[in-house]
N, C-alpha and C. Protein backbone atom coordinates (compact mmCIF):
# COMPACT_ATOMS: atom_id res chain seq x y z
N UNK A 1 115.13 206.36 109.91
CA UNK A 1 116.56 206.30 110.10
C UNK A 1 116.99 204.84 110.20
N UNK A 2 117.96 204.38 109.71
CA UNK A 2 119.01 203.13 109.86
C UNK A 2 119.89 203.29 109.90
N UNK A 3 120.41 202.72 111.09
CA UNK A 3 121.35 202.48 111.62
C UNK A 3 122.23 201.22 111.49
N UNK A 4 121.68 199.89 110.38
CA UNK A 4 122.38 198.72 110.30
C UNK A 4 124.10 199.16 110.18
N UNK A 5 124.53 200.33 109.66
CA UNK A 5 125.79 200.74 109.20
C UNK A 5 126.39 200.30 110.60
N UNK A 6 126.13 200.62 111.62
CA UNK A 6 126.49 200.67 113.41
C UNK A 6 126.40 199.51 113.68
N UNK A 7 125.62 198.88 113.49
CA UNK A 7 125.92 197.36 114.15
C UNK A 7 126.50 196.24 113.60
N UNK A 8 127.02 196.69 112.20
CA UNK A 8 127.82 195.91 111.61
C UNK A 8 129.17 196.62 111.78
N UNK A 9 129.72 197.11 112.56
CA UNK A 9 130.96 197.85 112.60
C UNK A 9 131.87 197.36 113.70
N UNK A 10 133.10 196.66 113.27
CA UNK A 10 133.96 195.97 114.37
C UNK A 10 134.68 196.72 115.26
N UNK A 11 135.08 198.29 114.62
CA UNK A 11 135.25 198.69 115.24
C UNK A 11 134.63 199.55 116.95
N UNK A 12 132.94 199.13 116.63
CA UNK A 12 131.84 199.07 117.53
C UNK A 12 131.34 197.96 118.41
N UNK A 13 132.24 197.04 118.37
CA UNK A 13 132.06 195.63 118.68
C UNK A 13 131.06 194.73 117.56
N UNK A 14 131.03 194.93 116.75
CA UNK A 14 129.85 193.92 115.72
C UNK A 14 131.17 192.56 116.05
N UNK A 15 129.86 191.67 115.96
CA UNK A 15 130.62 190.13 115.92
C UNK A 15 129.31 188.88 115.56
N UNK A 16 130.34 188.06 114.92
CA UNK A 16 128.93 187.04 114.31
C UNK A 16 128.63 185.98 115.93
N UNK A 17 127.44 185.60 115.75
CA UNK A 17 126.78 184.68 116.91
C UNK A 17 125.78 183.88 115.97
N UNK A 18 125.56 182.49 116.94
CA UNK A 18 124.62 181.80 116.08
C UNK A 18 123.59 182.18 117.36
N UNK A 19 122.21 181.54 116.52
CA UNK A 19 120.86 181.84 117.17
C UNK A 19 120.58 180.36 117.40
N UNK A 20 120.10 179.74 118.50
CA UNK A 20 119.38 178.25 118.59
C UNK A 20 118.01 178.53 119.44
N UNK A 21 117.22 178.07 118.05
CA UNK A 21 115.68 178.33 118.40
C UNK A 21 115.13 177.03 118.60
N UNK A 22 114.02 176.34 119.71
CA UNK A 22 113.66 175.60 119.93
C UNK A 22 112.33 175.49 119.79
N UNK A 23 111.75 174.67 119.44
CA UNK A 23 110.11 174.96 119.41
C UNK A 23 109.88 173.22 119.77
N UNK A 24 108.54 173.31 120.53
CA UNK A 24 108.22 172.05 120.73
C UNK A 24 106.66 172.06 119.65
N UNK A 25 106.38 170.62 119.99
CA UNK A 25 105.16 170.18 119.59
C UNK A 25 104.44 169.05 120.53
N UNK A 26 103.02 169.25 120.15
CA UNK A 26 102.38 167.74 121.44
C UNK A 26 102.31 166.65 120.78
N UNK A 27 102.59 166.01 121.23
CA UNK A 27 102.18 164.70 120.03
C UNK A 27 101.97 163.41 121.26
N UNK A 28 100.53 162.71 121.05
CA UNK A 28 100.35 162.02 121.99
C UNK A 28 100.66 161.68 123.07
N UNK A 29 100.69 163.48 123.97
CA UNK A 29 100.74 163.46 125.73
C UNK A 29 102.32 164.15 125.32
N UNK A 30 103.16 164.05 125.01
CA UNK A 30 104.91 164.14 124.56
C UNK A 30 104.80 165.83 124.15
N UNK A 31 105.53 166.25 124.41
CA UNK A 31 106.17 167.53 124.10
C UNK A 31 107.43 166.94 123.07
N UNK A 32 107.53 167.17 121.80
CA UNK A 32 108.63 166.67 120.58
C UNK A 32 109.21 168.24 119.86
N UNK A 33 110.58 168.18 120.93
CA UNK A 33 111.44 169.11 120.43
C UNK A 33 111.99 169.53 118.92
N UNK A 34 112.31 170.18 118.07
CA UNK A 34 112.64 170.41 117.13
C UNK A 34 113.57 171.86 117.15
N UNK A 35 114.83 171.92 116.49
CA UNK A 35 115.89 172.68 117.06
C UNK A 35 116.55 173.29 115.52
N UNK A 36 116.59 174.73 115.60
CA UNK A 36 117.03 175.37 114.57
C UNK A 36 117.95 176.30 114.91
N UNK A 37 118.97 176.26 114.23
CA UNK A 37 120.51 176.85 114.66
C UNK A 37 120.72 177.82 113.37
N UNK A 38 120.30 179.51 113.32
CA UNK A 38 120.80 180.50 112.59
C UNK A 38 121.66 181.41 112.78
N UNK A 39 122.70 181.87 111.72
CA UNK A 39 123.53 182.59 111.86
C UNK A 39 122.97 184.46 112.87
N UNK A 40 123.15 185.42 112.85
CA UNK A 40 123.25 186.34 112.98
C UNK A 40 124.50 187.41 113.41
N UNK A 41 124.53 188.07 113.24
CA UNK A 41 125.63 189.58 113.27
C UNK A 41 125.00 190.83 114.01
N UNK A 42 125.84 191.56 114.79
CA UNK A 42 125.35 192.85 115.45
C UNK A 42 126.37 192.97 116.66
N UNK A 43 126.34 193.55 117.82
CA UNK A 43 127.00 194.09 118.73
C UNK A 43 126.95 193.73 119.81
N UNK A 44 127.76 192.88 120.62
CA UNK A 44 127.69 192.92 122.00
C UNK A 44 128.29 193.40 122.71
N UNK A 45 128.10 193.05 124.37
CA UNK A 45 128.55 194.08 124.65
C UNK A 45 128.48 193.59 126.22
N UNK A 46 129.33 193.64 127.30
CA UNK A 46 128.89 192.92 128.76
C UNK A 46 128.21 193.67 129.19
N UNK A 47 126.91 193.52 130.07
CA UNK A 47 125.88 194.57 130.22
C UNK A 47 126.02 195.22 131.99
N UNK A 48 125.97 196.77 131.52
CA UNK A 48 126.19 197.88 132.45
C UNK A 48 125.47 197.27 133.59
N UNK A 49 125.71 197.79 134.89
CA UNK A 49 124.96 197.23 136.10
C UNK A 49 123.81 198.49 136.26
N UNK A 50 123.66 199.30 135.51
CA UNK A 50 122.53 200.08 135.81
C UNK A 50 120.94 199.18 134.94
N UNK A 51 122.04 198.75 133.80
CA UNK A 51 120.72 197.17 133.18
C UNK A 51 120.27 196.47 134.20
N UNK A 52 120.89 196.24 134.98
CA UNK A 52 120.44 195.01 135.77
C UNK A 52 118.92 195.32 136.32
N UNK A 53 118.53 196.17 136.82
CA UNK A 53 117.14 196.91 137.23
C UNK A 53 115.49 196.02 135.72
N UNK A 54 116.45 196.04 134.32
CA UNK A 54 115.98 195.83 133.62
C UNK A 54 115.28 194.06 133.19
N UNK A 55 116.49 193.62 134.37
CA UNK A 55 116.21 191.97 134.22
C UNK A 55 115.15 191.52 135.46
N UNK A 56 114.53 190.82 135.26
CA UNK A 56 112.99 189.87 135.76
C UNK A 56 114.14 189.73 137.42
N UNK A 57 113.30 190.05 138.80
CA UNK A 57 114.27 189.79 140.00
C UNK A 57 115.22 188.32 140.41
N UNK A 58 114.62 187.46 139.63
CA UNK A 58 115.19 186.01 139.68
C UNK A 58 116.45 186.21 138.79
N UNK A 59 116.56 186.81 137.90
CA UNK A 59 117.92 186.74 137.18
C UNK A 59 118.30 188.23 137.26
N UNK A 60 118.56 188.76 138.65
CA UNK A 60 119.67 190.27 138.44
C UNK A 60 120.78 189.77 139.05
N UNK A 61 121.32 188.51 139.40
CA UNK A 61 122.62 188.04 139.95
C UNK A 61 123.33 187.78 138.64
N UNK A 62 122.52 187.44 137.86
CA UNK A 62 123.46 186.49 136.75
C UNK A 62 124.39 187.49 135.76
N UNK A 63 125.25 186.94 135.32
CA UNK A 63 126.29 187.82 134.37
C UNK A 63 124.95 187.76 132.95
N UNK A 64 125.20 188.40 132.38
CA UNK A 64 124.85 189.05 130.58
C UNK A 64 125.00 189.80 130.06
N UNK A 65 124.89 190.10 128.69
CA UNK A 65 125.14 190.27 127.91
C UNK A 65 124.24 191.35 127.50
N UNK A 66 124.53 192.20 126.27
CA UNK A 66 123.81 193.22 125.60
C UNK A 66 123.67 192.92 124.34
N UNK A 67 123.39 192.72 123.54
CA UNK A 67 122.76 192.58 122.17
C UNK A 67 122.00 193.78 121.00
N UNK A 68 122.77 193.78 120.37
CA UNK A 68 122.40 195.18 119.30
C UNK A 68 121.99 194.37 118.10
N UNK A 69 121.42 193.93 117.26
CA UNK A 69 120.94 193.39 116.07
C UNK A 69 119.70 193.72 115.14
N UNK A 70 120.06 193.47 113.91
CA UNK A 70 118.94 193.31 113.26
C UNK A 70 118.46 192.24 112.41
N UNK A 71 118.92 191.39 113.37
CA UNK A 71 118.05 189.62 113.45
C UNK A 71 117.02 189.58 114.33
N UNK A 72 115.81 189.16 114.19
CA UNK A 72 114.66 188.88 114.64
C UNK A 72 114.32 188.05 115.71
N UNK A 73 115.07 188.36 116.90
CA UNK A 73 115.29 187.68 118.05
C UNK A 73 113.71 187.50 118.71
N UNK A 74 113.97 185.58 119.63
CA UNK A 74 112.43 185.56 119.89
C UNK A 74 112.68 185.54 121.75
N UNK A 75 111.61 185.90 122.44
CA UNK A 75 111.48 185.57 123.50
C UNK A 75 110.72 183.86 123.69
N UNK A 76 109.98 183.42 123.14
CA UNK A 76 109.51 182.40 123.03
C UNK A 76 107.89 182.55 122.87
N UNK A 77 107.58 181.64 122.71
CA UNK A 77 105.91 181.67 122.39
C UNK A 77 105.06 180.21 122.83
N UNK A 78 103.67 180.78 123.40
CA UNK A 78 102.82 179.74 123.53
C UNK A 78 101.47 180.15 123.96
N UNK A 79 100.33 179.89 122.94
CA UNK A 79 99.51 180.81 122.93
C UNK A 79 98.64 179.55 122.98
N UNK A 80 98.98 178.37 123.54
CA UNK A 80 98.01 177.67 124.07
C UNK A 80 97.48 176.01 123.09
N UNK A 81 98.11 176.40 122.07
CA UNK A 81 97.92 175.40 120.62
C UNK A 81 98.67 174.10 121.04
N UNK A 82 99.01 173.46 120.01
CA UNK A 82 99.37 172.46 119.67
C UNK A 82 101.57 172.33 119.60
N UNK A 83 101.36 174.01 119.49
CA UNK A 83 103.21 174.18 119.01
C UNK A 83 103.20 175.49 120.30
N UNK A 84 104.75 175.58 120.68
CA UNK A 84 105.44 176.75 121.53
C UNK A 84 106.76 176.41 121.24
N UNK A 85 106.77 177.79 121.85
CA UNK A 85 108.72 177.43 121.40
C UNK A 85 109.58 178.15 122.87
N UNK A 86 110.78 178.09 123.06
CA UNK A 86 111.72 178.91 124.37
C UNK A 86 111.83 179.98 123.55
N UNK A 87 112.67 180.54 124.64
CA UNK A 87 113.15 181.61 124.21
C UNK A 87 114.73 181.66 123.46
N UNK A 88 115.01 182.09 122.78
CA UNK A 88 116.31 182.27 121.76
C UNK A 88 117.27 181.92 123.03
N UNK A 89 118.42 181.40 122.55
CA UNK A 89 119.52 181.20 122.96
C UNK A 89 120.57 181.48 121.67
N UNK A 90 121.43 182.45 122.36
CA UNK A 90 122.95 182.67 121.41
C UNK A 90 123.92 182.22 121.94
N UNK A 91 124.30 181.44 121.30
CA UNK A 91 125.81 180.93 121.11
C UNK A 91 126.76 182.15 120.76
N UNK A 92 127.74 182.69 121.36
CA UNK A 92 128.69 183.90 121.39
C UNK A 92 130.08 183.35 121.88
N UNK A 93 130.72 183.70 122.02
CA UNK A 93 132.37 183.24 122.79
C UNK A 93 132.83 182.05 123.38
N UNK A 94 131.86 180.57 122.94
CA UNK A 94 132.23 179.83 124.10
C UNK A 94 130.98 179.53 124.91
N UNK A 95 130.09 180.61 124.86
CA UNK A 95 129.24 180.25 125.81
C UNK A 95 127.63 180.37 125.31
N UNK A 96 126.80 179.88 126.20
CA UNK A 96 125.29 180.32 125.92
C UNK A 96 124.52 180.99 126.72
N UNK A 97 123.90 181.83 125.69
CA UNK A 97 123.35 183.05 126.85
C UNK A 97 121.81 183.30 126.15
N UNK A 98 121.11 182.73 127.20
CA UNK A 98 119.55 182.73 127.08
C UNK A 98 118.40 184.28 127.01
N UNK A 99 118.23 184.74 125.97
CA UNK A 99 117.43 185.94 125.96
C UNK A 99 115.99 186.01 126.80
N UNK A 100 116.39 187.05 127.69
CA UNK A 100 115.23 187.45 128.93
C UNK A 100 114.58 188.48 128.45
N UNK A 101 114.91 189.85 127.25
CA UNK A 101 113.99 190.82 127.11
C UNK A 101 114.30 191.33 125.94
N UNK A 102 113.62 191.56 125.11
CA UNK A 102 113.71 192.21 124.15
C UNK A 102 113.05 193.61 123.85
N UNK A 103 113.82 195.00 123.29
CA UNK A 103 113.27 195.60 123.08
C UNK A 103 113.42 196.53 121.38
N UNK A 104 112.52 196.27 120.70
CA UNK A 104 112.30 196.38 119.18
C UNK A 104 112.34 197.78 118.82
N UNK A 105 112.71 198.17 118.29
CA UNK A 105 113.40 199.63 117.47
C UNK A 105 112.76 199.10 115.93
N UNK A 106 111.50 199.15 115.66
CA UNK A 106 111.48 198.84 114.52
C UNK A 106 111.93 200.13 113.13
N UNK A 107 111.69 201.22 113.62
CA UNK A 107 111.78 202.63 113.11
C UNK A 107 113.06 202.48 112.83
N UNK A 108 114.06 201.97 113.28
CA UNK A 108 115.64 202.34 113.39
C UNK A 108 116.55 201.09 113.19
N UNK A 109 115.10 199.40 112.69
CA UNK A 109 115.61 198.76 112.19
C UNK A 109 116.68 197.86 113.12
N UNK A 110 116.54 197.62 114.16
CA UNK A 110 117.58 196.66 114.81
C UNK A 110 116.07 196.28 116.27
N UNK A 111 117.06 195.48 116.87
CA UNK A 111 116.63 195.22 118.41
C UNK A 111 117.62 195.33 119.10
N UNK A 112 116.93 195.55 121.09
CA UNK A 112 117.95 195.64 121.94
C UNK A 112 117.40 194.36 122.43
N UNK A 113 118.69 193.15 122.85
CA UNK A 113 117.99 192.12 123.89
C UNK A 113 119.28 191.94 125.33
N UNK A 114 118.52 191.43 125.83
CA UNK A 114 119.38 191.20 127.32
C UNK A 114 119.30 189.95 127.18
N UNK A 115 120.79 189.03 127.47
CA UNK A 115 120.66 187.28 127.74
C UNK A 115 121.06 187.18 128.97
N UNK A 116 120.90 186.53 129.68
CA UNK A 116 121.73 185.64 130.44
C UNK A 116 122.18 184.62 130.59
N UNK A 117 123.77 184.35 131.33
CA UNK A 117 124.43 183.52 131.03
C UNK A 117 123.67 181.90 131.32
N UNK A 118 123.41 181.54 130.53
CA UNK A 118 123.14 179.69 130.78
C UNK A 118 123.92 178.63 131.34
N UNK A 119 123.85 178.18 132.74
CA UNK A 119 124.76 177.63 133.54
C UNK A 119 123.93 175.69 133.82
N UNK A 120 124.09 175.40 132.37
CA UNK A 120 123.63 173.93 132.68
C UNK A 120 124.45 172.96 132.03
């Protein structure tokens, strides 16, 4: 089943957001940032307080967001090498909101992620 028809639908809330992905590298003792800014489209949405249960206990105060897409959202990575990266940040309304969880629907072709609001 796909469902992309649904999350591109304005009348469902679909709205465009950019993605800013960060990845570092080591380079003699230095961590050397490198920063990639992609479009994406899908659904947001201010997230229900029964979500909140769903966010890590350090961030269930914070305001966020809901996220419906089928852009390839990252939590971040570092498996110990030479390269890692954060976790996705979307740019949406004005503001930035840092992705805490993702959960992949690959069968149905989208993801669900939770951000929270970025206050720096």
């Amino acid at each position: 089943m796909d469902i992309t028809d649904v999350l591109f639908d304005p009348e469902l809330g679909s709205t465009g957001f950019c993605v800013s992905r960060i990845s570092y590298r080591r380079e003699n003792g230095q961590s050397v940032p490198s920063s990639q800014t992609m479009k994406g489209a899908g659904c947001i949405h201010p997230g229900p307080p029964e979500m909140v249960q769903l966010l890590p206990e350090e961030e269930r105060h914070e305001e966020f967001i809901v996220i419906y897409t089928d852009f390839p959202l990252n939590l971040g990575e570092n498996d110990g090498g030479a390269t890692y990266s954060t976790p996705d940040r979307i740019l949406w309304n004005g503001k930035e909101w840092r992705v805490v969880r993702i959960r992949d629907w690959h069968a149905f072709h989208y993801c669900q992620a939770l951000a929270v609001l970025v206050r720096e």
